[in-house]
C-alpha atoms as a PDB file:
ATOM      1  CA  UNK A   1     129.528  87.032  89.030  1.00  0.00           C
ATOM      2  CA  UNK A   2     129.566  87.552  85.247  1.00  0.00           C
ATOM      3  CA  UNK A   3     127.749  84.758  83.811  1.00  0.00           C
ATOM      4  CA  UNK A   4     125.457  82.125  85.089  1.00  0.00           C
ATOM      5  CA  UNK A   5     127.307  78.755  83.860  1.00  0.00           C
ATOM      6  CA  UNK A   6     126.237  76.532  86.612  1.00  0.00           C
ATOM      7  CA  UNK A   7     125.598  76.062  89.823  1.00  0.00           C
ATOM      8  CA  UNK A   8     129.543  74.840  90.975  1.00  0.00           C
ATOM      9  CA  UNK A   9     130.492  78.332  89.717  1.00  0.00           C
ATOM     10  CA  UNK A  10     128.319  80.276  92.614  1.00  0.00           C
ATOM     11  CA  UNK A  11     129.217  80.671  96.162  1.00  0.00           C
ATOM     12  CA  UNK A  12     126.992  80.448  98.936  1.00  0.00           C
ATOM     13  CA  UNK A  13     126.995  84.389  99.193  1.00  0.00           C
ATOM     14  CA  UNK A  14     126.228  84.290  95.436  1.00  0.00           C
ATOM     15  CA  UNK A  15     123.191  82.085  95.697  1.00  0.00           C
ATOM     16  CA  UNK A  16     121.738  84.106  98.842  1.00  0.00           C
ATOM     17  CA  UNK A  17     122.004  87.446  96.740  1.00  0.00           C
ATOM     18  CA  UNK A  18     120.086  85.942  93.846  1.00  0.00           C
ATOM     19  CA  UNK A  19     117.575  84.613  96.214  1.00  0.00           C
ATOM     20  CA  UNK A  20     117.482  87.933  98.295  1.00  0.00           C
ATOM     21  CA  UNK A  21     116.611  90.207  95.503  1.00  0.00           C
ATOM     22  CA  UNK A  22     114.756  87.643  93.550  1.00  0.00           C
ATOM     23  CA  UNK A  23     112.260  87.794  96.704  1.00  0.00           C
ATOM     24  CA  UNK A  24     112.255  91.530  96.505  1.00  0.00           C
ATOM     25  CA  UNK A  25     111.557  91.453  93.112  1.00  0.00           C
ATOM     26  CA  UNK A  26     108.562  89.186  93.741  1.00  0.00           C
ATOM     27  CA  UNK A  27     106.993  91.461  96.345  1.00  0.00           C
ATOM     28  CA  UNK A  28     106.913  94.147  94.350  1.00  0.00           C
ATOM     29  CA  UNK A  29     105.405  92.343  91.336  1.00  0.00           C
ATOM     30  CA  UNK A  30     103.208  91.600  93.632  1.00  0.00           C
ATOM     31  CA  UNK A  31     102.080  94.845  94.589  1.00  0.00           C
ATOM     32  CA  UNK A  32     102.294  96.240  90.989  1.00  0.00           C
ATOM     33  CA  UNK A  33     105.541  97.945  91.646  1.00  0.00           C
ATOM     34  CA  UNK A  34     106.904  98.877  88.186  1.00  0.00           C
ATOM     35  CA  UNK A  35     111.088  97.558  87.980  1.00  0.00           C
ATOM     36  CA  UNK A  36     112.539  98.718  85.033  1.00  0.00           C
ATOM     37  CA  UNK A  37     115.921  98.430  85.710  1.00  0.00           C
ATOM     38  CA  UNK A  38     116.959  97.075  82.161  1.00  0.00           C
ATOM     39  CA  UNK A  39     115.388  99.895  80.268  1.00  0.00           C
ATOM     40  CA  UNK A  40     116.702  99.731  77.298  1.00  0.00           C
ATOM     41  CA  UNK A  41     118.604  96.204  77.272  1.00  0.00           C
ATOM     42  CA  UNK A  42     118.237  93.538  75.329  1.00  0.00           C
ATOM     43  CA  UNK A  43     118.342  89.578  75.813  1.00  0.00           C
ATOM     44  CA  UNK A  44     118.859  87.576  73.174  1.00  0.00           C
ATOM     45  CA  UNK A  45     117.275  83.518  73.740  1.00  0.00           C
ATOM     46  CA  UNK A  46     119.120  81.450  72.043  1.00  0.00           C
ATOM     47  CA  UNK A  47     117.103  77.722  71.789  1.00  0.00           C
ATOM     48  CA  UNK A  48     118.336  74.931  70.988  1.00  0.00           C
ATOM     49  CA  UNK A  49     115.881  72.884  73.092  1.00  0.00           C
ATOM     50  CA  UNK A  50     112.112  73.635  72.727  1.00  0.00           C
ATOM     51  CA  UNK A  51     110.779  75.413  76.054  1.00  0.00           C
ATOM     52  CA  UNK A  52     107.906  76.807  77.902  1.00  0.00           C
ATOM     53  CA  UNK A  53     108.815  77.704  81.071  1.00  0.00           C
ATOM     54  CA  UNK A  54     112.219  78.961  79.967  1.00  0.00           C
ATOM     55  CA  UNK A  55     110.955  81.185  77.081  1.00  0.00           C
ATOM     56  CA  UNK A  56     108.179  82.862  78.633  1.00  0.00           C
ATOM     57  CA  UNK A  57     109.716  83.432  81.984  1.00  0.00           C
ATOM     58  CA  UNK A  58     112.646  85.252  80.366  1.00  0.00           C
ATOM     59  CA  UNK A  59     110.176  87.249  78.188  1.00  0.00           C
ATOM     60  CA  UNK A  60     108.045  87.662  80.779  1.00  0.00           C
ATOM     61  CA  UNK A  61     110.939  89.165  82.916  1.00  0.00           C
ATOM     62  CA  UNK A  62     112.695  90.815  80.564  1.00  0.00           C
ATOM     63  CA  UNK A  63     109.641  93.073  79.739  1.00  0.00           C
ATOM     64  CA  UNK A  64     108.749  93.839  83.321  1.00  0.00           C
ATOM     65  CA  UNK A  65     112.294  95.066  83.597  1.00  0.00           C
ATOM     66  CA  UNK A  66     111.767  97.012  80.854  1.00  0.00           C
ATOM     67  CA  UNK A  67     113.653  95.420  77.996  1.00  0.00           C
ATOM     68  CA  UNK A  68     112.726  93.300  75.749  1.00  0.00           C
ATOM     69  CA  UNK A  69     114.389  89.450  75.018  1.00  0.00           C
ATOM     70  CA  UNK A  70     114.454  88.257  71.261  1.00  0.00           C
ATOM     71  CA  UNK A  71     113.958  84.185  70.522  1.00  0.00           C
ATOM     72  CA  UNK A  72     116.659  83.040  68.258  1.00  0.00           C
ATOM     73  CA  UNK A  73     116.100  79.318  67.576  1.00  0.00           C
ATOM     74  CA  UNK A  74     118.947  77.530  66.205  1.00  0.00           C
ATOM     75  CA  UNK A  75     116.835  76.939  62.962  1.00  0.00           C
ATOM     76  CA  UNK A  76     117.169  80.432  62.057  1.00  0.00           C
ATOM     77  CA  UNK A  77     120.864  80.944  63.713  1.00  0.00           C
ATOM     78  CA  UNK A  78     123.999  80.368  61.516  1.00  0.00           C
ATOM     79  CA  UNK A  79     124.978  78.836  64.483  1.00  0.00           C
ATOM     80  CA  UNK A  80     122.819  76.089  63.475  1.00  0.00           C
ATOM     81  CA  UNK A  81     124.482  75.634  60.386  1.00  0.00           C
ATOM     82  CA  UNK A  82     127.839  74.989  61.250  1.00  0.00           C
ATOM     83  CA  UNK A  83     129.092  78.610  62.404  1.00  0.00           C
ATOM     84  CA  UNK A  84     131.184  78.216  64.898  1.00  0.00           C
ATOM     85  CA  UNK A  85     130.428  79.369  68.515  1.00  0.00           C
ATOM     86  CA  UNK A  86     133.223  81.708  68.952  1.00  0.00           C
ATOM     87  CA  UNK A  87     132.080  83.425  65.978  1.00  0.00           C
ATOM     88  CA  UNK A  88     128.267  83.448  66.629  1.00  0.00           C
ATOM     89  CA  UNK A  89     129.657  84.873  70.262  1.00  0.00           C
ATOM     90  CA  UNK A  90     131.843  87.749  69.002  1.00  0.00           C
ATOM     91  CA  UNK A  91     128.786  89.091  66.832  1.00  0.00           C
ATOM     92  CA  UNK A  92     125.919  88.775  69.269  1.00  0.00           C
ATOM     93  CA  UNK A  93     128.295  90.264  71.634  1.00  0.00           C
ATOM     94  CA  UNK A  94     128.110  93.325  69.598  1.00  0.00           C
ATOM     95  CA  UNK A  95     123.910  93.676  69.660  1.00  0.00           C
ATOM     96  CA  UNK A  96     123.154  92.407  72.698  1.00  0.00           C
ATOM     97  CA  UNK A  97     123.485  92.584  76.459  1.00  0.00           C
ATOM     98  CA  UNK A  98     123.322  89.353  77.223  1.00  0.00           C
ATOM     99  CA  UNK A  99     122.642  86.205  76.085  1.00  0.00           C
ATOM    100  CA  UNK A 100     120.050  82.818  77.504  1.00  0.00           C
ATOM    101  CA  UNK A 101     120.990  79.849  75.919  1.00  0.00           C
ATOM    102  CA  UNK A 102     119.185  76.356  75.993  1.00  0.00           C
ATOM    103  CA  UNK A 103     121.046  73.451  74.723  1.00  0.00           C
ATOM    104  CA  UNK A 104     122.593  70.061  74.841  1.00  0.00           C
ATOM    105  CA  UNK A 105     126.630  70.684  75.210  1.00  0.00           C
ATOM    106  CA  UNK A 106     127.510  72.489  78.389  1.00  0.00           C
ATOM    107  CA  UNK A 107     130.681  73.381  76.269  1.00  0.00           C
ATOM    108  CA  UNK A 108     128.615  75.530  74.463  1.00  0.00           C
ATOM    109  CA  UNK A 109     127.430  77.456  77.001  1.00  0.00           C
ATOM    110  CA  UNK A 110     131.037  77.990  78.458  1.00  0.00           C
ATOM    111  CA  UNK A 111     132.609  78.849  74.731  1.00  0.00           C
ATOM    112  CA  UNK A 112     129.743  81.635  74.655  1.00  0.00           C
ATOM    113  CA  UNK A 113     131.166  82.904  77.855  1.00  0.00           C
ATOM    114  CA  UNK A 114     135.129  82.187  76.610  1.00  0.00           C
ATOM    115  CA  UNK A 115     134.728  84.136  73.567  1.00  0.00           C
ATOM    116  CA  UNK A 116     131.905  86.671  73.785  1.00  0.00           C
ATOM    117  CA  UNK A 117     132.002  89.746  75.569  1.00  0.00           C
ATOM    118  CA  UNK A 118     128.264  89.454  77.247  1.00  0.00           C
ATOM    119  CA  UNK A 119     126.391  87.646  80.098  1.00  0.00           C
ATOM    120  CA  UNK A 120     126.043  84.355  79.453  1.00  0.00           C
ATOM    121  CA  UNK A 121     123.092  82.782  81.629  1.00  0.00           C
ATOM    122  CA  UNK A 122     122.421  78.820  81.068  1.00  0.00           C
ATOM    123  CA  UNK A 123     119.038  78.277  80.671  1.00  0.00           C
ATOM    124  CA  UNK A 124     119.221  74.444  80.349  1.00  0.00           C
ATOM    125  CA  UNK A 125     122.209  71.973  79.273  1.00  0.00           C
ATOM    126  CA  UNK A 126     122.561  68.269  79.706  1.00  0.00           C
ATOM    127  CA  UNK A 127     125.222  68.865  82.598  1.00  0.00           C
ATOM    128  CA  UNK A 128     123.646  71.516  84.537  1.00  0.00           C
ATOM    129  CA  UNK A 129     120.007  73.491  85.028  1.00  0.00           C
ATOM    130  CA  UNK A 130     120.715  76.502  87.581  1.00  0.00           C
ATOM    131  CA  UNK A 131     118.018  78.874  86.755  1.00  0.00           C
ATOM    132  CA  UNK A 132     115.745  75.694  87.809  1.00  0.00           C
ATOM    133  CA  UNK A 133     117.639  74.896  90.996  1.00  0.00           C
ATOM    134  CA  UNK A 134     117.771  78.893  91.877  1.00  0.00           C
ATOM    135  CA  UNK A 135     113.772  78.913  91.589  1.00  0.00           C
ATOM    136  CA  UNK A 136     113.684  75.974  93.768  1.00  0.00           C
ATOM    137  CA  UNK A 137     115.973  77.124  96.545  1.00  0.00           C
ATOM    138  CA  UNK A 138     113.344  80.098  96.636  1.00  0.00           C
ATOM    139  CA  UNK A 139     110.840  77.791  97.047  1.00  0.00           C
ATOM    140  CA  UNK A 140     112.464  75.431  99.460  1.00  0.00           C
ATOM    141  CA  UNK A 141     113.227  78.949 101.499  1.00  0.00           C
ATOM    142  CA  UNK A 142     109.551  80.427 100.953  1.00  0.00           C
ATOM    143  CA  UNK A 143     107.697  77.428 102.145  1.00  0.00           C
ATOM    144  CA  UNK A 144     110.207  76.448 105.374  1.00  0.00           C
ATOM    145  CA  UNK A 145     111.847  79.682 106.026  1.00  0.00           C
ATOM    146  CA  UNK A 146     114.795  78.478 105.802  1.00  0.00           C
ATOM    147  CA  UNK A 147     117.675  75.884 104.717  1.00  0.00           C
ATOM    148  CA  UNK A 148     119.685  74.980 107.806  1.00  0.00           C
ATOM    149  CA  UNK A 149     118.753  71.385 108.869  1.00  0.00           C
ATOM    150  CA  UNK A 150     116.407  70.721 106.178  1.00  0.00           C
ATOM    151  CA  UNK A 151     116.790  67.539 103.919  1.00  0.00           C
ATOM    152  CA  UNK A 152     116.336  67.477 100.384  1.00  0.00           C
ATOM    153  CA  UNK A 153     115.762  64.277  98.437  1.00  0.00           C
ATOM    154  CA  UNK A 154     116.058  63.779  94.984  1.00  0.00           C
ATOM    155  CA  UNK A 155     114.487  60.327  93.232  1.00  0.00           C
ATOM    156  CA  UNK A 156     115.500  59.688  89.866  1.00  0.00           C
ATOM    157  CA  UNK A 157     118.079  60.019  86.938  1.00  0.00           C
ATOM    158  CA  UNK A 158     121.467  61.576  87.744  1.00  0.00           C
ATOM    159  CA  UNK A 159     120.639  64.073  85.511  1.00  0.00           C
ATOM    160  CA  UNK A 160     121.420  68.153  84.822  1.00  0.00           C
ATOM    161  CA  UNK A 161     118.513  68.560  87.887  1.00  0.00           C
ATOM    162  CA  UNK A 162     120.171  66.452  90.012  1.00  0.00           C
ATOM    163  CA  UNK A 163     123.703  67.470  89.304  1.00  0.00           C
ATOM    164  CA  UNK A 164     122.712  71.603  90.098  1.00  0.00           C
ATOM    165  CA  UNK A 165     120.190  70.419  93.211  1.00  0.00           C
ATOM    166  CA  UNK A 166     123.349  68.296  94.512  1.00  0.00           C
ATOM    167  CA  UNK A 167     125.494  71.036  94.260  1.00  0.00           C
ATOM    168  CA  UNK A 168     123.164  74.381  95.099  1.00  0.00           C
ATOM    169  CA  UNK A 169     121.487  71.899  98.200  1.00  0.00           C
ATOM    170  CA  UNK A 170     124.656  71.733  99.760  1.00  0.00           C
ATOM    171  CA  UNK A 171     126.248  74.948  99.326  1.00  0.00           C
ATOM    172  CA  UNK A 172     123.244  76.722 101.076  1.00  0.00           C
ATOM    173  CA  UNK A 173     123.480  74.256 104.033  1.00  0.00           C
ATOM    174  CA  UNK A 174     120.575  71.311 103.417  1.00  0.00           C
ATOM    175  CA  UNK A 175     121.603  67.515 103.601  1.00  0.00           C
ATOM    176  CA  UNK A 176     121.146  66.147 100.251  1.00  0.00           C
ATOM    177  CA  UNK A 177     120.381  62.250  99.306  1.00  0.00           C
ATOM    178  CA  UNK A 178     119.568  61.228  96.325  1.00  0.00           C
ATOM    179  CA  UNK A 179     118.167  57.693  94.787  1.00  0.00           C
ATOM    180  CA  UNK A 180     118.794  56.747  91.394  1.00  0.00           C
ATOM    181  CA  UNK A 181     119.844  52.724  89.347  1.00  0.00           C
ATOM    182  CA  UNK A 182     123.543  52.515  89.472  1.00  0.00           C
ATOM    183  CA  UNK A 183     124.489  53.352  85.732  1.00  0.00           C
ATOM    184  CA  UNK A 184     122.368  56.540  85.909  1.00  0.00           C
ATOM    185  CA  UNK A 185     124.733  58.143  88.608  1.00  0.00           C
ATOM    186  CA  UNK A 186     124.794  61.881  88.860  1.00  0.00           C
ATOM    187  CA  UNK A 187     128.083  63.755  86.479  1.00  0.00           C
ATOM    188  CA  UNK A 188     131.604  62.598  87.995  1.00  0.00           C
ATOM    189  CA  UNK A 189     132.546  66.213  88.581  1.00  0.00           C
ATOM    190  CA  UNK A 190     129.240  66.484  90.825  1.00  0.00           C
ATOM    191  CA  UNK A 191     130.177  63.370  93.100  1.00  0.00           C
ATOM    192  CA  UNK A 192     133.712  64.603  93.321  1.00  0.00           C
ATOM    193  CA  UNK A 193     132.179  68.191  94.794  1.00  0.00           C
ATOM    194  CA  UNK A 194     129.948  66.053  97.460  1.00  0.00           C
ATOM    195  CA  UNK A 195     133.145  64.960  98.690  1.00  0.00           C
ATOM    196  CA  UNK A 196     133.477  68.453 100.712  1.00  0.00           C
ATOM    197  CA  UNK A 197     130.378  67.211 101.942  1.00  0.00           C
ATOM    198  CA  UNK A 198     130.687  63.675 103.451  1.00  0.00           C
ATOM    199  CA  UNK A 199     128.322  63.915 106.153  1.00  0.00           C
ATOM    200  CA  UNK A 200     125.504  66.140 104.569  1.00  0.00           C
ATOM    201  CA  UNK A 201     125.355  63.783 100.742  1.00  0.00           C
ATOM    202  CA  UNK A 202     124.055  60.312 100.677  1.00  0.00           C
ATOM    203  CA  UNK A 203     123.373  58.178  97.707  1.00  0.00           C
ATOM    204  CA  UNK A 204     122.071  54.941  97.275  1.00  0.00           C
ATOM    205  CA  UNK A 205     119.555  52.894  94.648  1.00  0.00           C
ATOM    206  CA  UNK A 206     117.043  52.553  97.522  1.00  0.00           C
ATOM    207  CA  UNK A 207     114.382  55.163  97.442  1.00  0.00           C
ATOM    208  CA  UNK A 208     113.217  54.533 100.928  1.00  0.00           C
ATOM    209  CA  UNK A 209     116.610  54.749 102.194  1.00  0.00           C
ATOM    210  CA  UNK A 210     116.647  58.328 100.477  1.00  0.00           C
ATOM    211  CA  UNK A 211     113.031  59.550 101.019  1.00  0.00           C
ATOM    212  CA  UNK A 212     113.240  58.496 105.144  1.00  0.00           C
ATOM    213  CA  UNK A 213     113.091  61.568 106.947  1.00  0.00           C
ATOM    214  CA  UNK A 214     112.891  64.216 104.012  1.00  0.00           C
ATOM    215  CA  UNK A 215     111.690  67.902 104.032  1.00  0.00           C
ATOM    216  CA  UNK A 216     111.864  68.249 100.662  1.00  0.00           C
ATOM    217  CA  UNK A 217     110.921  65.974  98.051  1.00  0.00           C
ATOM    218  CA  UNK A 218     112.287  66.264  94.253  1.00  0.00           C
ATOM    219  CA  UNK A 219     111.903  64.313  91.033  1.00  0.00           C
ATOM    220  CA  UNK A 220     111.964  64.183  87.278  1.00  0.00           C
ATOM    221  CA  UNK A 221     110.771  62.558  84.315  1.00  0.00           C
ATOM    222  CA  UNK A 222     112.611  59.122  83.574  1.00  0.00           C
ATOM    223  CA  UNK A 223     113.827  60.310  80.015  1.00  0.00           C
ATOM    224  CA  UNK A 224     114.725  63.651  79.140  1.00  0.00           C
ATOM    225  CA  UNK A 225     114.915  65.788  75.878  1.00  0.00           C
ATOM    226  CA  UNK A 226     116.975  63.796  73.576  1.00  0.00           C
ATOM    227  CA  UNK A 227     116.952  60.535  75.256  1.00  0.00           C
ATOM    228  CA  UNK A 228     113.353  60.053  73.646  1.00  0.00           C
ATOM    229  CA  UNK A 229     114.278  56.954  71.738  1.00  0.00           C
ATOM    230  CA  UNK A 230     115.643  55.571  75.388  1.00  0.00           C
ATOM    231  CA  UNK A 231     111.838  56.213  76.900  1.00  0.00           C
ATOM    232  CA  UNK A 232     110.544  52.481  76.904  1.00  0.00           C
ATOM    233  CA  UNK A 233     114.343  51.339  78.381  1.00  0.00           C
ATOM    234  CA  UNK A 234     113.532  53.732  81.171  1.00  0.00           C
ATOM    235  CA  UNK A 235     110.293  53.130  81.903  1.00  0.00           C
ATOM    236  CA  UNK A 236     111.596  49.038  82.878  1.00  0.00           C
ATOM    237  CA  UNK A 237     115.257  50.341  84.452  1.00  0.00           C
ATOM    238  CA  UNK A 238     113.386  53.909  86.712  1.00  0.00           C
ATOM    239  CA  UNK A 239     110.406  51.693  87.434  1.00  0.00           C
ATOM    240  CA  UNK A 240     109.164  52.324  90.740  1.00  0.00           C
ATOM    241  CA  UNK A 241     111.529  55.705  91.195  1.00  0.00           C
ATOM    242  CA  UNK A 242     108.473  57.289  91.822  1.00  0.00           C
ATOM    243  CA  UNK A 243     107.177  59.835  94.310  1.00  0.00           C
ATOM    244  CA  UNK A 244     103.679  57.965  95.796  1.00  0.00           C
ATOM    245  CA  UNK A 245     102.172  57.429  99.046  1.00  0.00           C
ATOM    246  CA  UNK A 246     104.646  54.697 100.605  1.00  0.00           C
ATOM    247  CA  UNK A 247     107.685  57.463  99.768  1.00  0.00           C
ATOM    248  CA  UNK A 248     105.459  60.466 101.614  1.00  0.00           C
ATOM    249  CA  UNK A 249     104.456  58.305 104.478  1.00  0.00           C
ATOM    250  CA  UNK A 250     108.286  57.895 105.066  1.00  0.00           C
ATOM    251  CA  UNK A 251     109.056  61.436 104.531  1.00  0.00           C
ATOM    252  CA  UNK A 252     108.579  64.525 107.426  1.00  0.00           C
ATOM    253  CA  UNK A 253     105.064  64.903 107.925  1.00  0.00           C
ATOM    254  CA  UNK A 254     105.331  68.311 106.523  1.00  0.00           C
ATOM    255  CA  UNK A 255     107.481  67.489 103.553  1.00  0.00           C
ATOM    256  CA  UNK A 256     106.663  69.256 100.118  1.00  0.00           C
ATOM    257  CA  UNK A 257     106.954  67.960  96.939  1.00  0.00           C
ATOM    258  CA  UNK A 258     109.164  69.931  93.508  1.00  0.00           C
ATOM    259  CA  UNK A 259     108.886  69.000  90.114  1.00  0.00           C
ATOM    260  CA  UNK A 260     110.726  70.930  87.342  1.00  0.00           C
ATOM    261  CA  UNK A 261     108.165  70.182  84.939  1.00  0.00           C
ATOM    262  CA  UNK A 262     106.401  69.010  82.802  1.00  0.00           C
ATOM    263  CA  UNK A 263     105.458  65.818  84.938  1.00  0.00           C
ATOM    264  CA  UNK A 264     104.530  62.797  83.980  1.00  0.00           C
ATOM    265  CA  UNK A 265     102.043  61.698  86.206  1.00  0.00           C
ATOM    266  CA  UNK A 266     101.878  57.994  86.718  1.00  0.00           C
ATOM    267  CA  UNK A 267     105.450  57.649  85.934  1.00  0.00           C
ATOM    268  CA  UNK A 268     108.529  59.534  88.364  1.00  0.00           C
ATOM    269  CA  UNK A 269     104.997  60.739  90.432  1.00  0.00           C
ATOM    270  CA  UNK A 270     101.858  59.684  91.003  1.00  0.00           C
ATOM    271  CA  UNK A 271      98.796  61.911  90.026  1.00  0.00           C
ATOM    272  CA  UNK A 272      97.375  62.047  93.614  1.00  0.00           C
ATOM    273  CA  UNK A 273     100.941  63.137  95.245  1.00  0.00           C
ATOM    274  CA  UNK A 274     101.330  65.802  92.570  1.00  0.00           C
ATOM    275  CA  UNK A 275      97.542  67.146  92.890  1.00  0.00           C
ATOM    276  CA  UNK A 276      98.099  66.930  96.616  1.00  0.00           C
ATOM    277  CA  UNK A 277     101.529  68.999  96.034  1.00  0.00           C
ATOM    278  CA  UNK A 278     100.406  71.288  93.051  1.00  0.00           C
ATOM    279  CA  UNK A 279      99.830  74.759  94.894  1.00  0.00           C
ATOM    280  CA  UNK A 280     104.043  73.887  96.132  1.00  0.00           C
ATOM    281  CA  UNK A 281     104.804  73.092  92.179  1.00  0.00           C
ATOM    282  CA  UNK A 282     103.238  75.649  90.271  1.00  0.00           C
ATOM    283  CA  UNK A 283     104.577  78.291  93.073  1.00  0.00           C
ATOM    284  CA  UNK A 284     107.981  76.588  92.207  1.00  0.00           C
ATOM    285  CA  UNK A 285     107.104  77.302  88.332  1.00  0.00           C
ATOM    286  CA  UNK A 286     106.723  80.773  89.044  1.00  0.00           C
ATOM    287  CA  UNK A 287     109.285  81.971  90.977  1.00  0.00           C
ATOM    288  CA  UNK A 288     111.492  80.996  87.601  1.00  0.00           C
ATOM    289  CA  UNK A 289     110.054  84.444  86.901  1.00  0.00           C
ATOM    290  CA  UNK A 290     111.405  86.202  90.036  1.00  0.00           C
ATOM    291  CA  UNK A 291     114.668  84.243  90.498  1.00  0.00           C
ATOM    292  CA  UNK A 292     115.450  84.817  86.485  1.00  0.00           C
ATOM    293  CA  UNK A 293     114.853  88.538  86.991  1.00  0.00           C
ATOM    294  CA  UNK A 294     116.976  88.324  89.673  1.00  0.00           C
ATOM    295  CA  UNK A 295     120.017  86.771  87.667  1.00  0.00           C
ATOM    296  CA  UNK A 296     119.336  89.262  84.766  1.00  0.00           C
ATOM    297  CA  UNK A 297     119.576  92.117  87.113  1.00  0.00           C
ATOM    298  CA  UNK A 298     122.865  91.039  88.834  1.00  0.00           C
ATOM    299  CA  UNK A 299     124.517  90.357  85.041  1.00  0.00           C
ATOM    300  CA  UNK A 300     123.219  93.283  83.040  1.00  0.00           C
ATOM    301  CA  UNK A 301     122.537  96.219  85.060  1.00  0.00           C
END
């Protein structure tokens, strides 16, 4: 593994030796165990799209692993200007030892990795989300103990969550359904992976259809960054996609509830369902800490 593109790109091994370390990694945060096993390194955070999670995670972790991450928003990047990326990747390649970028293009992300000479770790495109989906397999594995035989059900847009939970559900064992309107499929290159997977992947516009039977339950808002002007289109199209009471009822009785954040409560979930779930979500939130540790340490030690 030299880069973190997205989730097609790992193997099933791949994903387990993330998850594996990022758990030992955890533990001994936990118990105040010092880590530094990037003394001396350096991240740079390239941002594109605005971020909380993402930033302070990778801060967060970088520190505790004794380097230190810089924030390079694409206001103060040249890259923001018109450089191009080959250019912008040659030079970083030359400070740096690695490089988080968030952004729209998922081209981006892969000419970083083309022409630079660095890790390249997606934190976020339009296409694909895997630091997101890695934090929630750790989840998923933390709160059942395991993946084989569990279902996972997405409700929602097709969208860079659903693409990488599609694809990371799957390749760790889970059966995977997911509920969205018809024009608001998941990426082509997504449904044609599910095809090595015809009797674990199951889609349909009927959320009961998808939620029957569930061990884990996923959503996320209607209208993501950069579809803001589309927000009151979605709101009639994705109305009642929504994780609520009737969906749980139908779900395993033990079912537990993920949401990327931030939620809109009301909207893709109800506020009682997420209050009821909250102690699953915001343990979801934080393993992006542990799981993104995890990924640093396997590209740039």
């Amino acid at each position: 593994m030299k880069h973190l593109l997205k989730m097609l790109d790992l193997s099933k091994e791949e994903i387990f030796d993330i998850l594996n370390l990022a758990d030992k990694l955890k533990t001994e945060n936990k118990n105040k165990i010092e880590h530094h096993i990037l003394k001396g390194k350096t991240l740079g955070m390239i941002f594109q799209k605005s971020s909380t999670r993402t930033r302070v995670s990778f801060e967060v972790g970088m520190y505790q692993l004794g380097g230190s991450a810089l924030f390079l928003s694409s206001n103060d990047l040249q890259i923001g200007r018109g450089e191009p990326v080959q250019d912008t990747a040659r030079v970083l390649s030359r400070y740096l030892d690695g490089i988080m970028i968030r952004t729209f293009a998922q081209k981006e992300v892969e000419d970083l990795a083309k022409y630079g000479s660095i890790p390249i770790i997606n934190g976020l495109t339009d296409f694909a989300h895997p630091c997101q989906v890695l934090a929630d397999l750790m989840t998923i594995r933390e709160f059942k103990g395991k993946f084989d035989g569990l279902k996972m059900c997405f409700i929602g847009c097709g969208n860079n969550m659903a693409n990488s939970l599609i694809v990371g559900g799957l390749k760790v064992g889970m059966k995977v359904s997911i509920a969205c309107p018809k024009d608001y499929q998941p990426d082509g290159e997504v449904i044609e992976f599910t095809k090595e997977y015809k009797d674990k992947f199951f889609m349909t516009e009927n959320i009961m259809e998808a939620a029957k039977d569930s061990d884990v339950l996923f959503t996320d808002v209607w209208a993501s960054m950069g579809q803001e002007k589309e927000a009151e289109k979605r709101k009639e199209i994705f109305k009642g996609y929504q994780i609520d009471d009737k969906v749980m009822a139908i779900a395993k009785p033990k079912a537990i509830v993920q949401h990327c954040l931030p939620a809109h409560r009301e909207e893709e979930i109800t506020e009682k369902v997420f209050e009821e779930h909250a102690n699953e979500i915001f343990e979801e939130a934080e393993n992006r800490l542990h799981v993104q540790k995890a990924i640093m340490v396997k590209l740039m030690s």
